[in-house]
C-alpha atoms as a PDB file:
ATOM      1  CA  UNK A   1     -26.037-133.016 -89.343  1.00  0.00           C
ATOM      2  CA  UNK A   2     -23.708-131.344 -87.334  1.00  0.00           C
ATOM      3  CA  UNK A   3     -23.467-127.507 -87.052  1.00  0.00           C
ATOM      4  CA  UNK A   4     -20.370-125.790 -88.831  1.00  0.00           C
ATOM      5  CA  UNK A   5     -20.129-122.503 -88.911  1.00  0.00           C
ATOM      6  CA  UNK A   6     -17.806-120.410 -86.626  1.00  0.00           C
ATOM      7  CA  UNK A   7     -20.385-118.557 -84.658  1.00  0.00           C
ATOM      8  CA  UNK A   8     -20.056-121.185 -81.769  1.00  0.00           C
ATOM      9  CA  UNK A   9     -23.481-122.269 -81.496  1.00  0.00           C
ATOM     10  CA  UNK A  10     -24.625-125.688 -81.209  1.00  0.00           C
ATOM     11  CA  UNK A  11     -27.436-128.171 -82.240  1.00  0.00           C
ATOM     12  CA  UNK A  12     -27.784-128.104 -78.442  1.00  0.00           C
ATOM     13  CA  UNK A  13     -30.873-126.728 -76.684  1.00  0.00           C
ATOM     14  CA  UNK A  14     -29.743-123.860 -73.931  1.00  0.00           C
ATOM     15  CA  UNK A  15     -31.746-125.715 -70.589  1.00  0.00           C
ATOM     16  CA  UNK A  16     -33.833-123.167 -68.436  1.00  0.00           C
ATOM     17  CA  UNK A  17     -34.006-123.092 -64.823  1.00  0.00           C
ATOM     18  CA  UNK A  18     -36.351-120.551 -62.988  1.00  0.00           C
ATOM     19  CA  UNK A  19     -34.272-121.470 -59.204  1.00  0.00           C
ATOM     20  CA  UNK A  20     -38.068-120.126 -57.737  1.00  0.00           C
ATOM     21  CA  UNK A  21     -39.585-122.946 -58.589  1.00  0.00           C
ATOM     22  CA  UNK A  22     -37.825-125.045 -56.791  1.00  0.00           C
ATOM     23  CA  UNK A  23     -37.726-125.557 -52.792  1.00  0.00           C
ATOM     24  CA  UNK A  24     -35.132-123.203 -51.149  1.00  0.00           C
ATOM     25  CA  UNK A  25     -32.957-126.552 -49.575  1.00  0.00           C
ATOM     26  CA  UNK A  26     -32.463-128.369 -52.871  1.00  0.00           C
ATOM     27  CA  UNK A  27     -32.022-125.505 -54.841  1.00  0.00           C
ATOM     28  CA  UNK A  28     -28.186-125.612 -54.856  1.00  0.00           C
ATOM     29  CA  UNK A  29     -27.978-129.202 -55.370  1.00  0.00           C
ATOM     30  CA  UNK A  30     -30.303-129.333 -58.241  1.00  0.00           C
ATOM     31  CA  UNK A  31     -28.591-126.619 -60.141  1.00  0.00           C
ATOM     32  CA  UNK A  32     -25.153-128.507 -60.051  1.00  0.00           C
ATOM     33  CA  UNK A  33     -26.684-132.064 -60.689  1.00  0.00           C
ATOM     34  CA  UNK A  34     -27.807-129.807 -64.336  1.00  0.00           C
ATOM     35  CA  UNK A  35     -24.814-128.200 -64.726  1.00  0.00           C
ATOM     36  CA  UNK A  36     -23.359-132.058 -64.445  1.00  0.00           C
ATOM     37  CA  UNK A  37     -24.912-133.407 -67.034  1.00  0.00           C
ATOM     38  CA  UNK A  38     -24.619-130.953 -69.539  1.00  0.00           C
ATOM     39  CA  UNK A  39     -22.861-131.905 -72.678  1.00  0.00           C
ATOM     40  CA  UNK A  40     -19.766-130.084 -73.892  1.00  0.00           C
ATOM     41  CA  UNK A  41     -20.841-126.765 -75.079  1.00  0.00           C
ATOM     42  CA  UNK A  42     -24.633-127.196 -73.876  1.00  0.00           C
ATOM     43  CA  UNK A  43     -25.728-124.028 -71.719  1.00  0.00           C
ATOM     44  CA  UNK A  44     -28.403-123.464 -68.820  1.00  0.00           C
ATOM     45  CA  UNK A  45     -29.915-120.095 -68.526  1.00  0.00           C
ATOM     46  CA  UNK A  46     -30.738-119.488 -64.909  1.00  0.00           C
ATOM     47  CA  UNK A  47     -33.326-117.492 -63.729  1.00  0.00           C
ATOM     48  CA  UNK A  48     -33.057-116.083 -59.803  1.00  0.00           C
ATOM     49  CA  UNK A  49     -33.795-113.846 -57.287  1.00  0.00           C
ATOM     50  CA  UNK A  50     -30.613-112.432 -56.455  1.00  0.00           C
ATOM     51  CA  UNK A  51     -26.700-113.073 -58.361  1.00  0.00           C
ATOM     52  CA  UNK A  52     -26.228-116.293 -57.815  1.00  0.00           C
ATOM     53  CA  UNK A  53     -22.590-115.423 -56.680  1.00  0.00           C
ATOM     54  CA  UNK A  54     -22.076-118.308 -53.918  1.00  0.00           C
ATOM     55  CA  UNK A  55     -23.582-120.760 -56.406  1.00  0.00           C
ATOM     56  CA  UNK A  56     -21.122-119.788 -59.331  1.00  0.00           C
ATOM     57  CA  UNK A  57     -18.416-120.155 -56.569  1.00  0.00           C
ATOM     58  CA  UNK A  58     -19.658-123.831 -55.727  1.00  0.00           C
ATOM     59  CA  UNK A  59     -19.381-124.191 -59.863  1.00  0.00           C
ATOM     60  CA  UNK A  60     -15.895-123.975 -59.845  1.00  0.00           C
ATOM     61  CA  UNK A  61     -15.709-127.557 -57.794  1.00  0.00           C
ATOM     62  CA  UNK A  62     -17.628-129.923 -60.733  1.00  0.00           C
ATOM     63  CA  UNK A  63     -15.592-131.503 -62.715  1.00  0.00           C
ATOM     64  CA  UNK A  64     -15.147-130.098 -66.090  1.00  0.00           C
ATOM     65  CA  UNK A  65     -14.862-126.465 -67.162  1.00  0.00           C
ATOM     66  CA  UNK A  66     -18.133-123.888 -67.221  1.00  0.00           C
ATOM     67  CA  UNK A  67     -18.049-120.088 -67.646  1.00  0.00           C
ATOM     68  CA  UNK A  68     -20.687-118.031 -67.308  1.00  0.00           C
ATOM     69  CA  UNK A  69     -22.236-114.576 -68.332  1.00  0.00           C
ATOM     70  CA  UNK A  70     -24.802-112.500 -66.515  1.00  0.00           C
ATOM     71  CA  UNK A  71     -27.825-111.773 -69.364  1.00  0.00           C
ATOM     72  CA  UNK A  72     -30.477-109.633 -66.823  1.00  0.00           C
ATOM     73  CA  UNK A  73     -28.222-107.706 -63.981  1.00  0.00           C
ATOM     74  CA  UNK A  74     -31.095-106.982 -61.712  1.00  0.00           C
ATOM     75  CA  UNK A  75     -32.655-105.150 -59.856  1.00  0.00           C
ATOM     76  CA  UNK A  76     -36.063-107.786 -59.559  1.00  0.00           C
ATOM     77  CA  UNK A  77     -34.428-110.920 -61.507  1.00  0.00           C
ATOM     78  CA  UNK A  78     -30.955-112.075 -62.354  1.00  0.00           C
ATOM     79  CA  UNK A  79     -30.589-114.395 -65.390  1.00  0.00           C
ATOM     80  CA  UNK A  80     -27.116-116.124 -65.551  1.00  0.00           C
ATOM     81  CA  UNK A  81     -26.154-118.184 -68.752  1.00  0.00           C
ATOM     82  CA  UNK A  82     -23.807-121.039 -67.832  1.00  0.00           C
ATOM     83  CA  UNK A  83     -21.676-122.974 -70.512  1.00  0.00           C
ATOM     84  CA  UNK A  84     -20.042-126.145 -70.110  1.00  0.00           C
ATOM     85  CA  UNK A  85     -16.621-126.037 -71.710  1.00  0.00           C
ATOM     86  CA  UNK A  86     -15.031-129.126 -71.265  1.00  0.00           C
END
């Protein structure tokens, strides 16, 4: 059944990606092959070190359209929740 209300949710799962886990040289990479295969209106909540500002600037090359809203702002973890719009 598909969801219906106005409160733009979705029957889709938010994806969660804790960048530390991963090796410092793929890092980049492996956030934008996720962000790639999101579905319209999926989200991934990111979980780093520092803003991710050059990453979010690499997100503006992928095809489609994603926006993006800062959820922890610091100072020992930054959480960034990405949405694929189109």
């Amino acid at each position: 059944m598909e969801h219906e209300c106005k409160c733009n949710s979705s029957n889709t799962e938010e994806q969660v990606l804790d960048v530390l886990s991963l090796p410092r040289q793929v890092r980049h990479p492996a956030i934008l092959g996720a962000l790639e295969s999101l579905p319209t209106g999926g989200t991934l909540l990111l979980k780093a070190p520092h803003m991710p500002s050059p990453l979010l600037a690499e997100v503006e090359s992928l095809d489609g359209s994603f926006t993006h809203e800062v959820v922890v702002d610091g100072p020992d973890e930054w959480q960034v929740r990405l949405r694929r719009q189109s």
